[in-house]
C-alpha atoms as a PDB file:
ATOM      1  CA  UNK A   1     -24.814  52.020 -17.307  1.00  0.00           C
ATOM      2  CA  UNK A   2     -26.530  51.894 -20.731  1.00  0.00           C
ATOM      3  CA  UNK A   3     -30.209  51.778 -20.677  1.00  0.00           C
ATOM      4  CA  UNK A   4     -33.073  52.060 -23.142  1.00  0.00           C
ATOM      5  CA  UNK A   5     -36.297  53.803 -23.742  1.00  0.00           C
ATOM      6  CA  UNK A   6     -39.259  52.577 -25.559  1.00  0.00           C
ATOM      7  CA  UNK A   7     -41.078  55.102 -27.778  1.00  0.00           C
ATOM      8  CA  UNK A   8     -44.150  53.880 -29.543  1.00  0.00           C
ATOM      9  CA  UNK A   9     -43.777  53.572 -33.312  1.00  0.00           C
ATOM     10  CA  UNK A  10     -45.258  55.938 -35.693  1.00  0.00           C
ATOM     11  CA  UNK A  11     -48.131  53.322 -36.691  1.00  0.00           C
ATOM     12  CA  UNK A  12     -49.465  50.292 -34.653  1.00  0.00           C
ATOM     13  CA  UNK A  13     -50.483  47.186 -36.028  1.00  0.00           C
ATOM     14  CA  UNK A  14     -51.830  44.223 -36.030  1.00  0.00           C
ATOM     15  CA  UNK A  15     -52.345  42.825 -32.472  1.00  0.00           C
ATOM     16  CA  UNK A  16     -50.169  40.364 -31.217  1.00  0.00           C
ATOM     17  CA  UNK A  17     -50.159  36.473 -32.056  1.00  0.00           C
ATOM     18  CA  UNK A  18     -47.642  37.007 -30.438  1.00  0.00           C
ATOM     19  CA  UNK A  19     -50.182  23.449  -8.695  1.00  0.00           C
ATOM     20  CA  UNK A  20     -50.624  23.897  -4.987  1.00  0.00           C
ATOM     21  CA  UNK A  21     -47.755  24.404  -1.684  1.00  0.00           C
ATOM     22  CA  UNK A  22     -48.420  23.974   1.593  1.00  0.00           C
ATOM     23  CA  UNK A  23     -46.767  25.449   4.446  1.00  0.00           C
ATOM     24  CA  UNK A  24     -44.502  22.416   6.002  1.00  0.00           C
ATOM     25  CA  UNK A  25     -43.585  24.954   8.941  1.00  0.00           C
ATOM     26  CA  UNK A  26     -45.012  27.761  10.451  1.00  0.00           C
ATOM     27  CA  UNK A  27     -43.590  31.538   9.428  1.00  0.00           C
ATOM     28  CA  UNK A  28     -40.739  32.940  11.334  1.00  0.00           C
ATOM     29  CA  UNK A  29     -41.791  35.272  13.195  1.00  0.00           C
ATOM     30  CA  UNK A  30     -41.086  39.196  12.038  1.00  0.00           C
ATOM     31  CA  UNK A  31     -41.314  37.712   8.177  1.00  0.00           C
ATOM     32  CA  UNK A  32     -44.058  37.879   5.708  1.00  0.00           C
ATOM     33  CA  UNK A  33     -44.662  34.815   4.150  1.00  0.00           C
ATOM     34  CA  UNK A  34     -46.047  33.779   1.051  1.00  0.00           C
ATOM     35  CA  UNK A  35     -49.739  32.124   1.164  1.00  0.00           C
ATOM     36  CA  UNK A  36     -50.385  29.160  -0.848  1.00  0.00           C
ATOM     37  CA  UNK A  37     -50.749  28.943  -4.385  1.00  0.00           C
ATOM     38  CA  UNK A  38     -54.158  28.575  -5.764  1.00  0.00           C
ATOM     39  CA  UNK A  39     -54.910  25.211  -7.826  1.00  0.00           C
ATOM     40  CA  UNK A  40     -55.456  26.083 -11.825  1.00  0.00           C
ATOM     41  CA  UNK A  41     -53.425  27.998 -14.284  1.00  0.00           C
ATOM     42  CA  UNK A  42     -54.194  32.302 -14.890  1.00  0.00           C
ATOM     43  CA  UNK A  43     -56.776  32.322 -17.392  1.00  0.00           C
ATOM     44  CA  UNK A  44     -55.208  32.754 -21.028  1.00  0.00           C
ATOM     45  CA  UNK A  45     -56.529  36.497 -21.698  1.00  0.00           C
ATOM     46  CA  UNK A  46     -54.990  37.493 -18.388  1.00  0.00           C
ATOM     47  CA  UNK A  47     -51.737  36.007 -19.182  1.00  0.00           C
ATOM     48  CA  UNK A  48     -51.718  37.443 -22.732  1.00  0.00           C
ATOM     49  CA  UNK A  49     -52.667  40.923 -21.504  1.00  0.00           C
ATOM     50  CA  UNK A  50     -50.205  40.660 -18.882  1.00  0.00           C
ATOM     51  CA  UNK A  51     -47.195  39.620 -21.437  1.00  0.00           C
ATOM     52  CA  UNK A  52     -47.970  41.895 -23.687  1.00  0.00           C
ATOM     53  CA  UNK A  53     -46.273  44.816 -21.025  1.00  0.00           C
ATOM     54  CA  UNK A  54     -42.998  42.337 -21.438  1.00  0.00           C
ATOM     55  CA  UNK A  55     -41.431  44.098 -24.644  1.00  0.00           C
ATOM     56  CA  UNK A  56     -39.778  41.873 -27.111  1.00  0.00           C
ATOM     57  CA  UNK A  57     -37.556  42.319 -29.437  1.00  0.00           C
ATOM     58  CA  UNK A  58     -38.554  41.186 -32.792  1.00  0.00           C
ATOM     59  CA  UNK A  59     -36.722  39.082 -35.416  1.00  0.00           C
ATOM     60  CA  UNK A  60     -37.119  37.159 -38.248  1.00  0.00           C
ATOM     61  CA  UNK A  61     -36.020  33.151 -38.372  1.00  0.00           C
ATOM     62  CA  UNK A  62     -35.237  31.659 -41.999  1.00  0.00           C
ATOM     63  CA  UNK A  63     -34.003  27.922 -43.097  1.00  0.00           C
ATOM     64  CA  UNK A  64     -33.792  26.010 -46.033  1.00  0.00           C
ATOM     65  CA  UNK A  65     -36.019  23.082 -46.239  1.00  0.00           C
ATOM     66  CA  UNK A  66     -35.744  20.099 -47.799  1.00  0.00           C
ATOM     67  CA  UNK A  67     -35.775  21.032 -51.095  1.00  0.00           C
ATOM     68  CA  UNK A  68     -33.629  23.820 -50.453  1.00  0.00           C
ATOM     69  CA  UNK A  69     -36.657  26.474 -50.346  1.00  0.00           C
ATOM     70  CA  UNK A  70     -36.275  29.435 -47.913  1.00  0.00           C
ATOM     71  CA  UNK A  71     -38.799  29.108 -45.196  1.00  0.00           C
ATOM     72  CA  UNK A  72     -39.061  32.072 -42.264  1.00  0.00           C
ATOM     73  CA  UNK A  73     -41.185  33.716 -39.794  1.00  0.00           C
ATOM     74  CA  UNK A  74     -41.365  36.413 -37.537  1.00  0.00           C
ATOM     75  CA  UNK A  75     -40.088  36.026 -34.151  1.00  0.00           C
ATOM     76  CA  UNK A  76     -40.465  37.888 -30.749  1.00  0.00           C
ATOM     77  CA  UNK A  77     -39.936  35.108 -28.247  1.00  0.00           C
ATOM     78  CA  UNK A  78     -36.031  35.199 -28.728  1.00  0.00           C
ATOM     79  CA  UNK A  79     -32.902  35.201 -25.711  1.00  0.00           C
ATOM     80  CA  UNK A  80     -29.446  34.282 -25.860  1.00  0.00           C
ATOM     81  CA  UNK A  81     -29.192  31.343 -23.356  1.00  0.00           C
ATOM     82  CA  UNK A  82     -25.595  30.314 -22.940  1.00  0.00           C
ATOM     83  CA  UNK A  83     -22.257  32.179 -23.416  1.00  0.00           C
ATOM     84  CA  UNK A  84     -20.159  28.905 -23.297  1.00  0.00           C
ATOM     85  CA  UNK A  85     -21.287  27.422 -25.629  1.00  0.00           C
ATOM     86  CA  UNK A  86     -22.885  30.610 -27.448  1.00  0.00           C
ATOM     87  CA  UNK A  87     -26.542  29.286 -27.569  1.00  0.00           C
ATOM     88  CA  UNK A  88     -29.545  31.097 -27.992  1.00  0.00           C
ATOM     89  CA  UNK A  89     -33.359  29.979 -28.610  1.00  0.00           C
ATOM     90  CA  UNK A  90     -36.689  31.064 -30.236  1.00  0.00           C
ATOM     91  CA  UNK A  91     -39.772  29.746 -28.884  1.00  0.00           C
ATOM     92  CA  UNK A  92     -42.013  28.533 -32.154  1.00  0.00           C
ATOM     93  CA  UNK A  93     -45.767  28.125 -32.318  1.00  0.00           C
ATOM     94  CA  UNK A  94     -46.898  24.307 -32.708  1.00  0.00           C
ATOM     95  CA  UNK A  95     -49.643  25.835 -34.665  1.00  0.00           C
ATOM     96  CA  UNK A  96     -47.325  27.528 -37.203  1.00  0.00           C
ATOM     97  CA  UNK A  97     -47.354  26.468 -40.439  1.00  0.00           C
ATOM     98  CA  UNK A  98     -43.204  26.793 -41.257  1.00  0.00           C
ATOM     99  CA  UNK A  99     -42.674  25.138 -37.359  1.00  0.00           C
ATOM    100  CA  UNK A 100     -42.164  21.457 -38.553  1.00  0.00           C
ATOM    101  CA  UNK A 101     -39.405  22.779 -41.061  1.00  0.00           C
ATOM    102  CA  UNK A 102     -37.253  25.197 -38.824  1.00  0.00           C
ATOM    103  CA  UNK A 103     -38.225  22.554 -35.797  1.00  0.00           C
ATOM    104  CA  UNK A 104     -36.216  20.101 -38.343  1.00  0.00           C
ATOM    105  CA  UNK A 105     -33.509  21.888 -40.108  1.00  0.00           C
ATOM    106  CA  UNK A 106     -30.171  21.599 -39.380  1.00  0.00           C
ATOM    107  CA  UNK A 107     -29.127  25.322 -39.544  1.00  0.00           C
ATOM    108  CA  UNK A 108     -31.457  28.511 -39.299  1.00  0.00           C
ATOM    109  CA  UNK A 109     -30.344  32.062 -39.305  1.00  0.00           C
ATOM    110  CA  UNK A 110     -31.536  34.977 -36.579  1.00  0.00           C
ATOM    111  CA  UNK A 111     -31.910  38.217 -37.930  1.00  0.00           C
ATOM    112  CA  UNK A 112     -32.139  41.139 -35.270  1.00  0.00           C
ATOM    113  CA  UNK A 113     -34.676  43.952 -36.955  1.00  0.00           C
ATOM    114  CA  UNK A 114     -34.138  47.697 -36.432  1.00  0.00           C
ATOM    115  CA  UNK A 115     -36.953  50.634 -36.774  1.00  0.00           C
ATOM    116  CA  UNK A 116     -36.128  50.770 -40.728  1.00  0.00           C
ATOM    117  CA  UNK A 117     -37.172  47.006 -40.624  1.00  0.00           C
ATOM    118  CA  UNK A 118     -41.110  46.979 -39.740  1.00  0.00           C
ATOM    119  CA  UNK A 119     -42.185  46.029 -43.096  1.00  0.00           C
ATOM    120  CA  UNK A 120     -39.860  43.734 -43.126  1.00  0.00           C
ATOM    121  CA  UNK A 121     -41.451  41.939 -39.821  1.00  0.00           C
ATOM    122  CA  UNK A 122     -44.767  42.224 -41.427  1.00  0.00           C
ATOM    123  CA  UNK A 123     -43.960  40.387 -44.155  1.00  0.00           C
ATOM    124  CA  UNK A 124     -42.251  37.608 -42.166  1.00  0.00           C
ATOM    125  CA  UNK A 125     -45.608  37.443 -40.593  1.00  0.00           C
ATOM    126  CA  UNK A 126     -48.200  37.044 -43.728  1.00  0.00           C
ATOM    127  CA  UNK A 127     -48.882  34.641 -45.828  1.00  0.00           C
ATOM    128  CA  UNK A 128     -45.903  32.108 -46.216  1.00  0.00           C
ATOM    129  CA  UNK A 129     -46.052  32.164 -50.183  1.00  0.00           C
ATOM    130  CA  UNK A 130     -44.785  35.942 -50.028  1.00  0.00           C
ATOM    131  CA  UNK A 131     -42.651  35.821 -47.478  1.00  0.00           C
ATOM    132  CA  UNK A 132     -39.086  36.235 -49.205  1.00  0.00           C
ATOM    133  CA  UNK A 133     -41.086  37.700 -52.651  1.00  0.00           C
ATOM    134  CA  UNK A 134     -39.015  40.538 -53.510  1.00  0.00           C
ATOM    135  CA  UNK A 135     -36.862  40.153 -50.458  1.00  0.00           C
ATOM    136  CA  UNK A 136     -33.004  40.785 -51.485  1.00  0.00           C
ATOM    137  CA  UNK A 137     -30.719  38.007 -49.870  1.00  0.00           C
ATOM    138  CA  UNK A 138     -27.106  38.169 -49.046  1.00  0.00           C
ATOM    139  CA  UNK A 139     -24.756  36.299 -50.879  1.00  0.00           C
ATOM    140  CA  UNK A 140     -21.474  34.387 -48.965  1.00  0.00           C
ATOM    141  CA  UNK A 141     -20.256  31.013 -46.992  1.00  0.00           C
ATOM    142  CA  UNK A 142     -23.370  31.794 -44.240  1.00  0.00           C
ATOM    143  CA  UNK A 143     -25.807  32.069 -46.836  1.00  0.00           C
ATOM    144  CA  UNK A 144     -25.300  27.578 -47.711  1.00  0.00           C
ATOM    145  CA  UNK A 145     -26.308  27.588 -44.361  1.00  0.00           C
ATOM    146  CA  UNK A 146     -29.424  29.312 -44.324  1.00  0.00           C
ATOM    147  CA  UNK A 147     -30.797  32.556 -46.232  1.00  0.00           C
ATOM    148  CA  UNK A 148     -29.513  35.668 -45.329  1.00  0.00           C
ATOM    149  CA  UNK A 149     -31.516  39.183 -45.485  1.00  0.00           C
ATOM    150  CA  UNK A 150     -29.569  41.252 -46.792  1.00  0.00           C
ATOM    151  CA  UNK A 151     -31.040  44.304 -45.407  1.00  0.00           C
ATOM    152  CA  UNK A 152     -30.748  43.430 -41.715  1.00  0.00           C
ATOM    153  CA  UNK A 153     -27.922  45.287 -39.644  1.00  0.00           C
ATOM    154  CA  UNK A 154     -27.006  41.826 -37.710  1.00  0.00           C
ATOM    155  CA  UNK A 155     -27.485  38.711 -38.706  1.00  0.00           C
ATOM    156  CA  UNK A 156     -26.103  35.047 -36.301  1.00  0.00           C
ATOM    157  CA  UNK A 157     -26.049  31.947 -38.139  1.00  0.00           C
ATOM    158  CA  UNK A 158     -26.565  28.674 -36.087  1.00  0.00           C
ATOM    159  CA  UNK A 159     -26.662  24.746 -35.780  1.00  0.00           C
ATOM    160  CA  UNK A 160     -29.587  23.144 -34.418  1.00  0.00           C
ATOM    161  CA  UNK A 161     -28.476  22.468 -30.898  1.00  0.00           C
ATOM    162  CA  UNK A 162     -31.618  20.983 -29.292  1.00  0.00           C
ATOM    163  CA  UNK A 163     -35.623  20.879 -29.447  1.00  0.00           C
ATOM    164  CA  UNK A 164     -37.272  21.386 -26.517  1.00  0.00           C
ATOM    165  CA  UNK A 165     -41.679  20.662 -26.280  1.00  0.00           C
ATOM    166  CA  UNK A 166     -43.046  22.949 -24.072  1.00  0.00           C
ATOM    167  CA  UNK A 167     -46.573  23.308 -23.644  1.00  0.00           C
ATOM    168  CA  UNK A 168     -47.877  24.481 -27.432  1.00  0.00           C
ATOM    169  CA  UNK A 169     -44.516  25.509 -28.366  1.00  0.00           C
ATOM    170  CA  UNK A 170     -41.402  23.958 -29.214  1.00  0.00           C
ATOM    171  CA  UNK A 171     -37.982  25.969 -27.699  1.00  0.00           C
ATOM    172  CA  UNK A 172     -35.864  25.049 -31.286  1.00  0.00           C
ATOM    173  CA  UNK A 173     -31.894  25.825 -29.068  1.00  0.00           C
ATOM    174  CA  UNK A 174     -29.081  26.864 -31.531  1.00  0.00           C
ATOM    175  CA  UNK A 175     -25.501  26.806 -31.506  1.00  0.00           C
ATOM    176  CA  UNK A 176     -23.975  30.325 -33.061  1.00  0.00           C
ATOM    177  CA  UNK A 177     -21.439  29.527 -35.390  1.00  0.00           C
ATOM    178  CA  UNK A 178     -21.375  32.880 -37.314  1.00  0.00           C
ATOM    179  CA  UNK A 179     -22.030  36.793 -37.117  1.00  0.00           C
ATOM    180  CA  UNK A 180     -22.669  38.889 -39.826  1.00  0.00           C
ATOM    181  CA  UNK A 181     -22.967  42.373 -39.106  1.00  0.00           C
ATOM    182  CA  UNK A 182     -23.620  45.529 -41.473  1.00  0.00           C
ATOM    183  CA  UNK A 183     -21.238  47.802 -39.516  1.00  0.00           C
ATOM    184  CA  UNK A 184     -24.466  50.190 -38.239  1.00  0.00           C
ATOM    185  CA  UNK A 185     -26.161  49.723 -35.153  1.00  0.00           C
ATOM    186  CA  UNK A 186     -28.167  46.137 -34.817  1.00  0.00           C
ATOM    187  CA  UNK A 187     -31.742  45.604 -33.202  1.00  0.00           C
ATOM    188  CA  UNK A 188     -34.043  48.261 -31.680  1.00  0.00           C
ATOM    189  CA  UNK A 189     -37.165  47.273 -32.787  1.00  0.00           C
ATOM    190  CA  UNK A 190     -39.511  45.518 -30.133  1.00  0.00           C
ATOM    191  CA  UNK A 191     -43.278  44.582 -29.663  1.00  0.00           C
ATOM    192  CA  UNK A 192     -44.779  45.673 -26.827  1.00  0.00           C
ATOM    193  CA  UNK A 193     -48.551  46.264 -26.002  1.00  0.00           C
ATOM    194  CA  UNK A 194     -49.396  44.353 -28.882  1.00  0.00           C
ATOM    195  CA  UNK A 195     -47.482  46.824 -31.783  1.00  0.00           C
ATOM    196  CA  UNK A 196     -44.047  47.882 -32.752  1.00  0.00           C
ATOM    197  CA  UNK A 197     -41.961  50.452 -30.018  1.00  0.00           C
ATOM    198  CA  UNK A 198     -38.690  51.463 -31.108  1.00  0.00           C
ATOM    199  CA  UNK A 199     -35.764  51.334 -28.400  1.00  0.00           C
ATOM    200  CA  UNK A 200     -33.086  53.457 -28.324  1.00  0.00           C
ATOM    201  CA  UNK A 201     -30.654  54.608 -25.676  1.00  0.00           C
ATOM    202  CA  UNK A 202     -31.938  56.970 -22.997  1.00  0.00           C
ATOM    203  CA  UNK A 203     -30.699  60.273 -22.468  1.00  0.00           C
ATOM    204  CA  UNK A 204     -27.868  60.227 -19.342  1.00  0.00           C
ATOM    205  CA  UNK A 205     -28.660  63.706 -17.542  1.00  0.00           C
ATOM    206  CA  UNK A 206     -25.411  65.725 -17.401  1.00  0.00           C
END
């Protein structure tokens, strides 16, 4: 079984953004059973601290807008979602100024970042005007589709499947409809505790 360590990159950064039940019967007896939920929501700095233990892997998002600009961000809150069809999502900030444009395009492309890619998901996360300054693309069908970094070990192409509001984000669903890989191992960087970790797999004792 292939599993993965997390080993905290060499320099952290910037920190991230990124009802009630009643019983309708009584327990059985010999079980433990859950109390009632409180009324309210966990208070936002609670839930924040808590997530930021979840490690994430981090990407970066980029579409074409409508006049054909490259638009991208930085993403962490990415998961494939379906096998049949192959559909994945990224969860996008309402507040995000390139949201309305990847909420609205008909393709985007997912770019899976390694350890050699941490400038690379700074960038993606600065000022929009110097996002893709200086950033070499990949040339080839995918890249009519939406821009492709060239420097990023796997790349998926997709369709806009679906939108989805939920609560200040919006869950923008694709369809995968190509792969581009560099032939080198893909992904590996994450964000957890609120900086980069780099995951690799763990040692299997002999």
């Amino acid at each position: 079984m292939n599993t993965t360590s997390l080993l905290p990159a060499s320099a952290r950064t910037h920190s991230a953004r990124l009802g009630s039940a009643a019983h309708d019967s009584p327990p059985v007896e010999g079980s433990t059973a859950p109390g009632p939920m409180s009324s309210g929501d966990i208070a936002a700095d609670e839930f924040r601290s808590a997530m930021a233990s979840l490690a994430a892997p981090v990407t970066v998002v980029t579409c074409y807008d409508a006049t054909g600009a490259p638009r991208g961000l930085t993403a962490s809150a990415v998961s494939s979602l379906s096998l049949d069809p192959p559909l994945l999502l990224v969860c996008l900030d309402r507040n995000s100024r390139t949201h309305d444009v990847l909420a609205s395009a008909e393709a985007f492309a997912l770019h899976l970042l390694g350890p050699e890619n941490e400038a690379l998901a700074r960038r993606f996360a600065g000022p929009t005007d110097q996002r893709f300054t200086n950033v070499p693309l990949a040339a080839g069908p995918t890249s009519r589709h939406a821009p492709q970094l060239a420097n990023c070990a796997l790349r998926l192409t997709c369709i806009r499947h679906d939108v989805i509001e939920a609560g200040d984000h919006s869950i923008l669903v694709g369809r995968v409809t190509a792969s581009d890989c560099l032939g080198r191992p893909a992904g590996g960087l994450v964000w957890h505790h609120r900086g980069f970790a780099h995951a690799r797999p763990a040692e299997v004792p002999a």
